[in-house]
Protein backbone atom coordinates (compact mmCIF):
# COMPACT_ATOMS: atom_id res chain seq x y z
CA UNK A 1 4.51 -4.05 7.12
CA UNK A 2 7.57 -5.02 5.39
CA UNK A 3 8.00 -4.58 1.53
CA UNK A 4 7.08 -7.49 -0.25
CA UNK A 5 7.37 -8.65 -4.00
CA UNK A 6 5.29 -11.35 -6.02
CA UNK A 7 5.98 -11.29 -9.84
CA UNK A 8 6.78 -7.60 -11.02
CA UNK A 9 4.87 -6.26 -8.32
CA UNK A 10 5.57 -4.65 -4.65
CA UNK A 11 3.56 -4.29 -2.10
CA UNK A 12 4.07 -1.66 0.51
CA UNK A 13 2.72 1.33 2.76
CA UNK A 14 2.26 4.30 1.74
CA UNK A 15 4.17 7.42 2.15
CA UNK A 16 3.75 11.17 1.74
CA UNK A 17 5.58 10.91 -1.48
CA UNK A 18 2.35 9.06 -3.29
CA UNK A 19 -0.28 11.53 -2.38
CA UNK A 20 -0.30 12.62 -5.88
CA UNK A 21 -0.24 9.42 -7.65
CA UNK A 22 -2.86 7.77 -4.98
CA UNK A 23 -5.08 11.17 -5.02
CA UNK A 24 -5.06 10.90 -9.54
CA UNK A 25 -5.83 7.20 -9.16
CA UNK A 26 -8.57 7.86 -6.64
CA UNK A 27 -10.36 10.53 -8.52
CA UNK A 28 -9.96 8.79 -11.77
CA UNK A 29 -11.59 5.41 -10.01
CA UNK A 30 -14.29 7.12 -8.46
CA UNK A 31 -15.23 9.27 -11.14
CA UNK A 32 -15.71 6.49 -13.43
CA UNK A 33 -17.62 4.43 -10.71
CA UNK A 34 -19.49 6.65 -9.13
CA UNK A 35 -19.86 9.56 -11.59
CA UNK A 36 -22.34 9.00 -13.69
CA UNK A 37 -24.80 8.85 -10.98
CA UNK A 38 -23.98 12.25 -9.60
CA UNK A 39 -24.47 15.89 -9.68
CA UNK A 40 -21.11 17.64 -11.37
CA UNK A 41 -21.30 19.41 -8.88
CA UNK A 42 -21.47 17.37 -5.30
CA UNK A 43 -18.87 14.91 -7.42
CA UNK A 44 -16.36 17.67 -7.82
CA UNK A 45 -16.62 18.86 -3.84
CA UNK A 46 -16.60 15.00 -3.01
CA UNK A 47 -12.85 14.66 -4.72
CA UNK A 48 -11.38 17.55 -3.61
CA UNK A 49 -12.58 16.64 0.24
CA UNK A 50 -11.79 13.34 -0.09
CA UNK A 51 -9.12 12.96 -2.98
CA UNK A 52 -7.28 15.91 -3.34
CA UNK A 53 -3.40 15.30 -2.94
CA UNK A 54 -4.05 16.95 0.81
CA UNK A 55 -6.78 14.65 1.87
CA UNK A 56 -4.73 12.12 0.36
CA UNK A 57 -1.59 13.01 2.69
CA UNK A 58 -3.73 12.93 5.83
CA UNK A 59 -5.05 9.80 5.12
CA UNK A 60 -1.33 8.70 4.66
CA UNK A 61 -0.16 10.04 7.55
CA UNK A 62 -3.39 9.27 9.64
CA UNK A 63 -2.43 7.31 12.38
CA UNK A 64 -5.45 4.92 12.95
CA UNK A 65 -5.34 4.14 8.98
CA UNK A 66 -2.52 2.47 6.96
CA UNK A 67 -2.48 2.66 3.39
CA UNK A 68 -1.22 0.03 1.50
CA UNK A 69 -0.31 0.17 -2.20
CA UNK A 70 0.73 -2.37 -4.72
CA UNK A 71 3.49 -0.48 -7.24
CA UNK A 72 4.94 -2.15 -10.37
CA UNK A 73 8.69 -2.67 -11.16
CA UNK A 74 9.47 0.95 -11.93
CA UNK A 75 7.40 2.38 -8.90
CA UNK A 76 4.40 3.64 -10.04
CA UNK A 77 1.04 2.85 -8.12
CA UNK A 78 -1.13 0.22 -10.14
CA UNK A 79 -3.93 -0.08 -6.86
CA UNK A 80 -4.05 1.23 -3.18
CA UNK A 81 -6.18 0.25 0.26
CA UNK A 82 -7.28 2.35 2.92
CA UNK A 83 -7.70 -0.24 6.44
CA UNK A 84 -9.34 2.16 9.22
CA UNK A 85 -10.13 1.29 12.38
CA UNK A 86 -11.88 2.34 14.52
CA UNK A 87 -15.10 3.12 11.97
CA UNK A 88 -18.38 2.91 13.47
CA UNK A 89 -21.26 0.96 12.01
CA UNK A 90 -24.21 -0.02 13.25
CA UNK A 91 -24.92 -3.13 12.32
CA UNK A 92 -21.53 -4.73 13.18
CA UNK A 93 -21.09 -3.13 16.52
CA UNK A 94 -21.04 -6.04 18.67
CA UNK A 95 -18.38 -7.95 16.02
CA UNK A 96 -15.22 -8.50 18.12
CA UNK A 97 -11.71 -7.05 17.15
CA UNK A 98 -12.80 -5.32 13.51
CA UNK A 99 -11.18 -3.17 11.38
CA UNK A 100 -12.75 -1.52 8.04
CA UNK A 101 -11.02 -2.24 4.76
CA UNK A 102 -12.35 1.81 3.58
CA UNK A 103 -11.11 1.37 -0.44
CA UNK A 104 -9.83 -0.81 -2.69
CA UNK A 105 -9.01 0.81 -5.67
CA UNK A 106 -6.74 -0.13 -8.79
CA UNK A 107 -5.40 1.25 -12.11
CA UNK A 108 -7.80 -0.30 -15.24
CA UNK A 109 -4.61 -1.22 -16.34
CA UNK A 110 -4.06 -3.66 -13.19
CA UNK A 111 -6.94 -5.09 -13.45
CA UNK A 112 -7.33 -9.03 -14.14
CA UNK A 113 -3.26 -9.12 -13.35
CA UNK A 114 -4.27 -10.53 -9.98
CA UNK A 115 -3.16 -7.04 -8.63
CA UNK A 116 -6.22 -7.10 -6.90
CA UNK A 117 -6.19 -10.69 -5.25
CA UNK A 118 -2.56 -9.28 -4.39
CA UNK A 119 -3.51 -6.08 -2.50
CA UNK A 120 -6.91 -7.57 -0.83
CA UNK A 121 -4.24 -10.27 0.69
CA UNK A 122 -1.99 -7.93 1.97
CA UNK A 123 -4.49 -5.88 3.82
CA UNK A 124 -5.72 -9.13 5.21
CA UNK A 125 -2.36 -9.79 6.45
CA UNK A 126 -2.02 -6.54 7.84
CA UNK A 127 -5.05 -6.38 9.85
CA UNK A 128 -4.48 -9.79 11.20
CA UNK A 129 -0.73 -8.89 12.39
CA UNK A 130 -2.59 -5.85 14.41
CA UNK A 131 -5.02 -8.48 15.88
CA UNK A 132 -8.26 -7.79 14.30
CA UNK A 133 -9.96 -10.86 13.76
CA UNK A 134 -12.80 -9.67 11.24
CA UNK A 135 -12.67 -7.17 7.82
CA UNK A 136 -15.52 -5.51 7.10
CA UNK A 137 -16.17 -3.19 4.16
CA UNK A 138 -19.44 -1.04 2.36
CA UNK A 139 -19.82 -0.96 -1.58
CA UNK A 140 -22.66 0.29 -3.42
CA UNK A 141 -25.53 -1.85 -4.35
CA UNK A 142 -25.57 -1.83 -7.61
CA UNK A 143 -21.64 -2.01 -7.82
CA UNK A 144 -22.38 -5.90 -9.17
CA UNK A 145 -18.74 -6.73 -10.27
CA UNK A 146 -17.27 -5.33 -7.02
CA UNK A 147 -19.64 -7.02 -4.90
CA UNK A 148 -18.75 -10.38 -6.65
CA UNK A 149 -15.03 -10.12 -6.51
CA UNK A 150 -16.12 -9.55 -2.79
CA UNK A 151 -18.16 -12.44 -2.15
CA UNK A 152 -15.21 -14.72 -4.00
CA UNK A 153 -12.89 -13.01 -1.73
CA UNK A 154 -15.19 -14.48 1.50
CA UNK A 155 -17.00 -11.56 2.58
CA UNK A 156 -20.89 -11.76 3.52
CA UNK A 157 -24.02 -9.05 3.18
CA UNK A 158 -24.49 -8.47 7.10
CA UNK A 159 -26.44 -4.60 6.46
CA UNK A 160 -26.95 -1.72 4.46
CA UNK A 161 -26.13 1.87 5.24
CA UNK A 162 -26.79 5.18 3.45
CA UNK A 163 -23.85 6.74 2.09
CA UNK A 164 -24.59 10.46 1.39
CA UNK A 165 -22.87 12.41 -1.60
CA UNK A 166 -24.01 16.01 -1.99
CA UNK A 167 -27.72 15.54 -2.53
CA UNK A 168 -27.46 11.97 -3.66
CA UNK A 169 -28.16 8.99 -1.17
CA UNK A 170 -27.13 5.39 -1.88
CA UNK A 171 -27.40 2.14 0.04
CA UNK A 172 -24.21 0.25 0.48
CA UNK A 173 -23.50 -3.40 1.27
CA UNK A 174 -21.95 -4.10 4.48
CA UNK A 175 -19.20 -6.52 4.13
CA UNK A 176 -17.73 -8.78 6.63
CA UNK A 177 -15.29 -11.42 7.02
CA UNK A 178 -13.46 -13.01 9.38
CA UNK A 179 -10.06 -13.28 9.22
């Protein structure tokens, strides 16, 4: 993926050098979506697995994931996506050529700056220069305004699946769209 600009923003892929700023914007994110409706203490072993600035490098430097991450004019991360393939899920098994889109996550600050619309094209874009010809995604039921800006975006409810936290089960939404 080549660097890109649109208004005071760059788009790019992540390198080893943003595991701290992704990991902070990650934990902050989740924590504020997803908090509330967990233990303290199955949301504090959930960052550090998944959003410490360790996890955060191996996700980087991951080979069958590319993170992508929309900066502002001085550098500093204002949103970041995870696109993974080779996830397995049920339910879209026999899609052809599909690639999950894993997170989506911005700054509040970034938000309604079409930051968003932005780094949702990009990954599009991305996956469609590897040859995947459908996105899919999973957000949480009740995760109304994210489900929304998903449905705008093109994506369709094809399934559920259980996403397990600690003791804590939710259903996601299965996402897809073709590309």
């Amino acid at each position: 993926m080549a660097t890109s600009q649109s208004e005071s923003f760059n788009v790019r892929k992540a390198t080893p050098q943003d595991a701290q700023a992704v990991a902070e914007l990650g934990t902050h994110v989740f924590t504020v979506t997803f908090g509330p409706g967990l233990q303290p203490d199955d949301l504090e072993t959930y960052l550090e697995e998944n959003y410490s600035v360790q996890a955060t490098t191996k996700e980087i430097e991951n080979p069958h994931k590319d993170m992508i991450v929309v900066t502002d004019v001085e550098d500093q991360i204002l949103g970041f996506a995870l696109l993974t393939r080779g996830s397995p899920e049920p339910c879209i098994q026999d899609i052809p050529k599909q690639v999950e889109l894993q997170r989506i996550y911005l700054h509040p600050s970034a938000q309604g700056r079409g930051v968003g619309k932005l780094l949702a094209s990009s990954v599009e874009k991305e996956a469609k220069e590897q040859g995947f010809e459908n996105l899919w995604l999973a957000v949480y039921e009740k995760n109304q305004k994210a489900i929304q800006i998903y449905e705008r975006l093109g994506f369709k409810t094809v399934g559920t699946h259980d996403f397990v936290i600690g003791k804590e089960t939710q259903t996601d939404l299965v996402m897809l769209k073709p590309l």
